[in-house]
PDB file of N, CA and C in Angstrom:
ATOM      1  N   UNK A   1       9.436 116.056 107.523  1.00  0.00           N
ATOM      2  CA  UNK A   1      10.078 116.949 108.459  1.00  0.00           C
ATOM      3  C   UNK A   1      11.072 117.861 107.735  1.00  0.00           C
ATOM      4  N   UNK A   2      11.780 117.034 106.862  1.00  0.00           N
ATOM      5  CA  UNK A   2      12.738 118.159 106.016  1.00  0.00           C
ATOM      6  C   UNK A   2      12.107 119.452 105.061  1.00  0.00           C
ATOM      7  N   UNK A   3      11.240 119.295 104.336  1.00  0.00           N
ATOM      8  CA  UNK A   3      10.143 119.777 103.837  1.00  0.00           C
ATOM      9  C   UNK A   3       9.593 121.323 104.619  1.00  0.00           C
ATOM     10  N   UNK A   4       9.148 120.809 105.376  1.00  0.00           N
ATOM     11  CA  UNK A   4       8.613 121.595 106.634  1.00  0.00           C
ATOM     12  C   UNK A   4       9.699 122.742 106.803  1.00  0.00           C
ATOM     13  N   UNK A   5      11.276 122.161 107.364  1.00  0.00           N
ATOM     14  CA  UNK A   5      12.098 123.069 108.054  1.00  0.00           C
ATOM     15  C   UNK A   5      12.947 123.719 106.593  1.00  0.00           C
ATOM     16  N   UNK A   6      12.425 123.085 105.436  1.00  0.00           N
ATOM     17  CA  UNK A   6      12.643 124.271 104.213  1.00  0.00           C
ATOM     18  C   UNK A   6      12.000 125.310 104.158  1.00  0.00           C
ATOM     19  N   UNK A   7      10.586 125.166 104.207  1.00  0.00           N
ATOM     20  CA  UNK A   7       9.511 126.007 103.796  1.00  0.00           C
ATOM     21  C   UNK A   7       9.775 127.078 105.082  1.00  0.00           C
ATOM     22  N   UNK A   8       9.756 126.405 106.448  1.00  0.00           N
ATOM     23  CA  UNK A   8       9.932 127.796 107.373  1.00  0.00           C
ATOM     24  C   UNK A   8      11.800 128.273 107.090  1.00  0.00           C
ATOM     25  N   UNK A   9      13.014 127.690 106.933  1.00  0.00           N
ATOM     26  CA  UNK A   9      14.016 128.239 106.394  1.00  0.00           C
ATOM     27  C   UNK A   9      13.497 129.436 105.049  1.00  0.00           C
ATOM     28  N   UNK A  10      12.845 128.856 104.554  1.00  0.00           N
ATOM     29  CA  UNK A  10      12.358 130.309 103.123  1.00  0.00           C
ATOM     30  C   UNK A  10      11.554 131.259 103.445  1.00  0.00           C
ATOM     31  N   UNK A  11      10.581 131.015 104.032  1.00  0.00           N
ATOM     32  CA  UNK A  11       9.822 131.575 105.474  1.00  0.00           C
ATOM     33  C   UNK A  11      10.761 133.299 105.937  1.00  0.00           C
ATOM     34  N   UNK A  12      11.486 132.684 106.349  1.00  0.00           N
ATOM     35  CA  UNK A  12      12.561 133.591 107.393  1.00  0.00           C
ATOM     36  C   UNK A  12      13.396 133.810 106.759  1.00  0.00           C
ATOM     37  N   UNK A  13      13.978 133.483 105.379  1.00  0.00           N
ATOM     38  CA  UNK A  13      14.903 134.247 104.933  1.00  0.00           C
ATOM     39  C   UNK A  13      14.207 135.433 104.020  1.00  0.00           C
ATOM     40  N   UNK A  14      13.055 135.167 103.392  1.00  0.00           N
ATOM     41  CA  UNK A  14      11.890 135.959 102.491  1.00  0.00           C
ATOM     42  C   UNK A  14      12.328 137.481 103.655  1.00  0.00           C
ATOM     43  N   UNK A  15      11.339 137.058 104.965  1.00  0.00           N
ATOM     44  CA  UNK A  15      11.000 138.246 105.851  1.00  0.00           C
ATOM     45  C   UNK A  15      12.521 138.836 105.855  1.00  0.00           C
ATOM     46  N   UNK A  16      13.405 138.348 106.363  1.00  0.00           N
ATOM     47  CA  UNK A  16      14.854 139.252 106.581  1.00  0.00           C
ATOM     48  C   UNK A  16      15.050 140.083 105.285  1.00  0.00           C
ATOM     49  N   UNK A  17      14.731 139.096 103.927  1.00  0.00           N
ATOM     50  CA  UNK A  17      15.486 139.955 102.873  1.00  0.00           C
ATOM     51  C   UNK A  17      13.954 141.242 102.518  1.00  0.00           C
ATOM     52  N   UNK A  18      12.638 140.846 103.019  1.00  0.00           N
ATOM     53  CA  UNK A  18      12.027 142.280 102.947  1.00  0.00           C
ATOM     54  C   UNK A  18      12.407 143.124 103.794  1.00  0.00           C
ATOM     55  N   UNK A  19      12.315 143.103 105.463  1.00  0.00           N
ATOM     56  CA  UNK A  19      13.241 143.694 106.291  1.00  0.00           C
ATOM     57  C   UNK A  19      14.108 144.717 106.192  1.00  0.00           C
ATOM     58  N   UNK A  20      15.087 143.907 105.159  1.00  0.00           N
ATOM     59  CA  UNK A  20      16.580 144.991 104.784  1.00  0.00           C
ATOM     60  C   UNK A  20      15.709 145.550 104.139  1.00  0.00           C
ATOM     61  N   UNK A  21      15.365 145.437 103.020  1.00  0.00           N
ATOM     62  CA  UNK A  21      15.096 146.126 101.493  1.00  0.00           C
ATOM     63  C   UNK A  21      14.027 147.417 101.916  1.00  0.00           C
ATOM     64  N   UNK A  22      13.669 147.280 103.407  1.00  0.00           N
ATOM     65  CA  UNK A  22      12.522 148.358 103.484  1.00  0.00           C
ATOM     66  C   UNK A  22      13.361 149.242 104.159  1.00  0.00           C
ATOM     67  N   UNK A  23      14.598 148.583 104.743  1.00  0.00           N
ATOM     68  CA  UNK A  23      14.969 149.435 105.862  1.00  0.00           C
ATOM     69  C   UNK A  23      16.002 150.345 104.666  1.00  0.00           C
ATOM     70  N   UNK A  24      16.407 149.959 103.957  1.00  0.00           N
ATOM     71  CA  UNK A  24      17.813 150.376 103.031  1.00  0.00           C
ATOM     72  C   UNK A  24      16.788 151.995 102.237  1.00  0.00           C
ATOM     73  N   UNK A  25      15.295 151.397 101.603  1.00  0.00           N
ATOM     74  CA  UNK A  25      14.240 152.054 101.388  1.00  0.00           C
ATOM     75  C   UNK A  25      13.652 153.646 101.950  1.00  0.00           C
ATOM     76  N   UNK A  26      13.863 153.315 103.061  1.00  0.00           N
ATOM     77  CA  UNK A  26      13.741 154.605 104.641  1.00  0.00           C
ATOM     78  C   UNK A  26      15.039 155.390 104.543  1.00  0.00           C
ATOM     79  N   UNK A  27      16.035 154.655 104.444  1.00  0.00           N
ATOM     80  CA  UNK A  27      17.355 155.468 104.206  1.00  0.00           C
ATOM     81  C   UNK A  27      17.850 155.995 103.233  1.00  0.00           C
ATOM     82  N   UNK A  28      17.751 155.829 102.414  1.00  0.00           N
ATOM     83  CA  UNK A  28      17.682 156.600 101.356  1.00  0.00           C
ATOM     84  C   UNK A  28      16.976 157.813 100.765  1.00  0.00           C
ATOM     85  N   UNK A  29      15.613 157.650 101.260  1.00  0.00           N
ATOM     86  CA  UNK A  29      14.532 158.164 100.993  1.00  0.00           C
ATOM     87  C   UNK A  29      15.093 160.147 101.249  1.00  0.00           C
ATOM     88  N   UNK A  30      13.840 160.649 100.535  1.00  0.00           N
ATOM     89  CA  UNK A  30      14.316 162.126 101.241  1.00  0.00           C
ATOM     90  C   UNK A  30      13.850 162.425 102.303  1.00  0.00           C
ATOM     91  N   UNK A  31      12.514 161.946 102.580  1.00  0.00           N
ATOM     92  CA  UNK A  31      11.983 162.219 103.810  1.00  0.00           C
ATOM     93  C   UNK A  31      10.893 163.569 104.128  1.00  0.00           C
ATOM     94  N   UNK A  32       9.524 163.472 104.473  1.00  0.00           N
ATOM     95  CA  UNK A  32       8.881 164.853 104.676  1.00  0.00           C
ATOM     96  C   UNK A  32       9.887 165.692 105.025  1.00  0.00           C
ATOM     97  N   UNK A  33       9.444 166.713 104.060  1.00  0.00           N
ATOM     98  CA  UNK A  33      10.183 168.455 104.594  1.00  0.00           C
ATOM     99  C   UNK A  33      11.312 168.578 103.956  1.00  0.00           C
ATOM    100  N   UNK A  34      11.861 167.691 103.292  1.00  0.00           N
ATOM    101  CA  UNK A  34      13.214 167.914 102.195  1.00  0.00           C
ATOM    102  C   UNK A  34      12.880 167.887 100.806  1.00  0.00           C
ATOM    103  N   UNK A  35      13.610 168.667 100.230  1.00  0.00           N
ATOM    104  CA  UNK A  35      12.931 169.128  98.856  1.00  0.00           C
ATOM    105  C   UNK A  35      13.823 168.121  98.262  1.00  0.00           C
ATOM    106  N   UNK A  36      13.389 167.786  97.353  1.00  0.00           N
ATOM    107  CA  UNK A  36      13.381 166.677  95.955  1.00  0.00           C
ATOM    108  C   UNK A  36      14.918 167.373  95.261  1.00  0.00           C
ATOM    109  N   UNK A  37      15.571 166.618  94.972  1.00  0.00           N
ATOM    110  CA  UNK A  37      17.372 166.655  94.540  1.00  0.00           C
ATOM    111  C   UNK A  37      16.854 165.932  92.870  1.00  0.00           C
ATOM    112  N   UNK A  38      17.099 167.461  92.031  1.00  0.00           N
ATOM    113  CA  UNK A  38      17.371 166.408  90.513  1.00  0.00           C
ATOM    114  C   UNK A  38      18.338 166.042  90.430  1.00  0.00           C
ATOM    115  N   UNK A  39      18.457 165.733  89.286  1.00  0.00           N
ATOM    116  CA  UNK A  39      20.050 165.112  88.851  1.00  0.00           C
ATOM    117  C   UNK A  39      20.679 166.246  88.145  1.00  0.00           C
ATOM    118  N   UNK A  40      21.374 166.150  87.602  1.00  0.00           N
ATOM    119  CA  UNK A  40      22.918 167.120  87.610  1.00  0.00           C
ATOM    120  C   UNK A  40      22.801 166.992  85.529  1.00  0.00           C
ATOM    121  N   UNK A  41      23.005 167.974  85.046  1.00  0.00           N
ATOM    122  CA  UNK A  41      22.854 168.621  83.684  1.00  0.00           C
ATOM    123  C   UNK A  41      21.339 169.295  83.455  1.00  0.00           C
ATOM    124  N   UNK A  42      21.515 169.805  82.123  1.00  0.00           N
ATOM    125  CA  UNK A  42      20.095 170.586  81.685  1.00  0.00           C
ATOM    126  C   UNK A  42      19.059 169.997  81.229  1.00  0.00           C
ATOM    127  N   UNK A  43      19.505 169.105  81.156  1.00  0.00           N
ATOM    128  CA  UNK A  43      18.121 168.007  80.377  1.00  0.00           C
ATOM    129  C   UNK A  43      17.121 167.280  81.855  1.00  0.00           C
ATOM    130  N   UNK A  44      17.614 167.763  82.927  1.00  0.00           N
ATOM    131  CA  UNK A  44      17.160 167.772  84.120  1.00  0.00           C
ATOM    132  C   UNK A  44      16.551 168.597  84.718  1.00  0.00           C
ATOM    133  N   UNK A  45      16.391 170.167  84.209  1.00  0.00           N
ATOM    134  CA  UNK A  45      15.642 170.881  84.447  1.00  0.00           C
ATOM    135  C   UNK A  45      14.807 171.282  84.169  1.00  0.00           C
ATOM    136  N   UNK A  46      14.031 172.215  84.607  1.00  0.00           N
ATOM    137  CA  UNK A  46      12.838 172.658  84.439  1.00  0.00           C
ATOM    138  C   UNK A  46      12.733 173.529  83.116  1.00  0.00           C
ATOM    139  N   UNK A  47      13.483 174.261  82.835  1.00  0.00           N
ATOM    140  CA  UNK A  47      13.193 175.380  82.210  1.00  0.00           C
ATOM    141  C   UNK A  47      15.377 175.304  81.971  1.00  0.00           C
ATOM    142  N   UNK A  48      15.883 174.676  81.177  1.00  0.00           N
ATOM    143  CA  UNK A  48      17.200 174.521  80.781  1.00  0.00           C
ATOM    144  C   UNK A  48      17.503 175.763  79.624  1.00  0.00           C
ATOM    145  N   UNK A  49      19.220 176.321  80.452  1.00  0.00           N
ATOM    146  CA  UNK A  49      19.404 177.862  80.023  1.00  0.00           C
ATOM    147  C   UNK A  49      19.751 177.438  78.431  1.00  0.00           C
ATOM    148  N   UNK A  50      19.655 178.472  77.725  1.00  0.00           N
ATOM    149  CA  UNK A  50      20.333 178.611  76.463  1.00  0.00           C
ATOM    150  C   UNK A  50      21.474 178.028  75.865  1.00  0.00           C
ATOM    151  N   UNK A  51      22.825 178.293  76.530  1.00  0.00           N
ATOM    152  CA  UNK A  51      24.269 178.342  76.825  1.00  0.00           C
ATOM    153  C   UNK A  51      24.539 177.347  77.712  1.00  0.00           C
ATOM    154  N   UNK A  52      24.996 177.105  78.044  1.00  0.00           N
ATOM    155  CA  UNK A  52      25.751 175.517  78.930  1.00  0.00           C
ATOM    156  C   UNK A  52      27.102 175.133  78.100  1.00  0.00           C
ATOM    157  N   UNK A  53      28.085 175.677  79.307  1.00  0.00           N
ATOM    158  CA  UNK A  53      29.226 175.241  78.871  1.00  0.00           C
ATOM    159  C   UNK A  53      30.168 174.198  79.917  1.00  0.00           C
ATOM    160  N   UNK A  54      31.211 173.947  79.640  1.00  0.00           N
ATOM    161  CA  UNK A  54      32.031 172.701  80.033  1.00  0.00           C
ATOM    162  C   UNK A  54      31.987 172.899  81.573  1.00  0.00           C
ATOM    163  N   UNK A  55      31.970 174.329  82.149  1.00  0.00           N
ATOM    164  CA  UNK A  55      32.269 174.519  83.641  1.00  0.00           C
ATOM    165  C   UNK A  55      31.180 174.891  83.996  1.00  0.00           C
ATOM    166  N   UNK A  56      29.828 175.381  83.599  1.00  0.00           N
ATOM    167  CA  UNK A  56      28.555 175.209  84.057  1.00  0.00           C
ATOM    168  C   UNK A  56      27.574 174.028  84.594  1.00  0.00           C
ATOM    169  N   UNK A  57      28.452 172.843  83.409  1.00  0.00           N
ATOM    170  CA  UNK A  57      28.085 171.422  83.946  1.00  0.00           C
ATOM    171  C   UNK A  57      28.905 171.059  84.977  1.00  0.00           C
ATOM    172  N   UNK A  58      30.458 171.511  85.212  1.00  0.00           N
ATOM    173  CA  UNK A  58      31.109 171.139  86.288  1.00  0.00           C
ATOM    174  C   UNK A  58      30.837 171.403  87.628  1.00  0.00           C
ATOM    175  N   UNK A  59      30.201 173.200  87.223  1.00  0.00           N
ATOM    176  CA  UNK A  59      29.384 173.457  88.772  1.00  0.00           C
ATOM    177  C   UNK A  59      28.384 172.720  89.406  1.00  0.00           C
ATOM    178  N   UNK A  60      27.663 172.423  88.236  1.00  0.00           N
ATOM    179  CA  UNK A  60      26.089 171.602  88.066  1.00  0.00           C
ATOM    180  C   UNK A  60      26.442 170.559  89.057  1.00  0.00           C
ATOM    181  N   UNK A  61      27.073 169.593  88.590  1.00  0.00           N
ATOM    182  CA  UNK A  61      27.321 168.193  88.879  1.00  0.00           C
ATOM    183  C   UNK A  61      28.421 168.334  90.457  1.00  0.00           C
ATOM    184  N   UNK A  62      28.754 169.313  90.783  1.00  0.00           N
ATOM    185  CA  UNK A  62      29.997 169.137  92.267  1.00  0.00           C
ATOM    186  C   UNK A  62      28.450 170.186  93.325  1.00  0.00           C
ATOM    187  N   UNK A  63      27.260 170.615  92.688  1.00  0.00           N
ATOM    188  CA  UNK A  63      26.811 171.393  93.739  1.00  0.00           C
ATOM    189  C   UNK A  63      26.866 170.757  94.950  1.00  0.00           C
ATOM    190  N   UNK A  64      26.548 169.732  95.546  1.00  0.00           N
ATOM    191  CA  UNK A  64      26.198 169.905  97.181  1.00  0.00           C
ATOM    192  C   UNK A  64      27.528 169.544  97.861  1.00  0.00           C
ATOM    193  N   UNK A  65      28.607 169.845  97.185  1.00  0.00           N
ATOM    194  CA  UNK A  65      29.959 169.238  97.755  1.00  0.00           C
ATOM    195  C   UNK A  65      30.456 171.171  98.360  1.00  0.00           C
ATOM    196  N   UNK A  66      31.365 171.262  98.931  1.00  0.00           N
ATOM    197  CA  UNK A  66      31.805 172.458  99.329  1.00  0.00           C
ATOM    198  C   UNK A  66      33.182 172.589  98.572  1.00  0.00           C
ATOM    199  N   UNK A  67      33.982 171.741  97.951  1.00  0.00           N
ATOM    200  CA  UNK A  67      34.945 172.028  96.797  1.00  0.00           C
ATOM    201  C   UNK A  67      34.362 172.452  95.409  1.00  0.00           C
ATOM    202  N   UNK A  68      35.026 173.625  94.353  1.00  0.00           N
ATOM    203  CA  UNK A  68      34.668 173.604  93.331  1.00  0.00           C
ATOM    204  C   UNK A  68      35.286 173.059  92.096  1.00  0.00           C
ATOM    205  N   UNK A  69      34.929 172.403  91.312  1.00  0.00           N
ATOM    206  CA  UNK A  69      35.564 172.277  90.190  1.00  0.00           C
ATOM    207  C   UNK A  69      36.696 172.303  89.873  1.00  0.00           C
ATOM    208  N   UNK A  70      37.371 171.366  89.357  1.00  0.00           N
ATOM    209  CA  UNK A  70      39.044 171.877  89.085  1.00  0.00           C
ATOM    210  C   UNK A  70      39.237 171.848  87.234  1.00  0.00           C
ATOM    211  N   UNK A  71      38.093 172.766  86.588  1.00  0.00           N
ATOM    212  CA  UNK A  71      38.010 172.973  85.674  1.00  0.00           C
ATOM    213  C   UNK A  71      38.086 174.346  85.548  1.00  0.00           C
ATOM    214  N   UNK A  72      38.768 175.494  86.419  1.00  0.00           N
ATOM    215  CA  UNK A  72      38.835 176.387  86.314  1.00  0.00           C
ATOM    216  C   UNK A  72      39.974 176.858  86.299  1.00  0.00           C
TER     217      UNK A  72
END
């Protein structure tokens, strides 16, 4: 009997911890119809400019915020 109410205890904790992990998965996600977010410097782009300086990466890295840089 103890046996038993392990295997369904692991049972049901397995499913909860896939559960979260799919739901955390969905939220994060970008979602159809939102364009793909790189990451922040030139070694991240497509086609990386020439020149890159200290406040080009500062812009880089604060874009989707509405404050700029306090490297200026």
């Amino acid at each position: 009997m103890g046996l038993i109410r392990l295997a369904a205890a692991g049972a049901l904790g397995y499913g909860l911890y896939a559960y979260i992990k799919s739901a955390k998965t969905e939220a994060t996600s970008a979602g159809p119809g939102c364009p793909d977010v790189r990451d922040a410097g030139p070694e991240n782009m497509a086609s990386p400019p020439t020149k890159w300086s200290k406040t080009d990466e500062a812009i880089d890295e604060s874009f989707p915020a509405s404050d700029p840089p306090s490297t200026y």
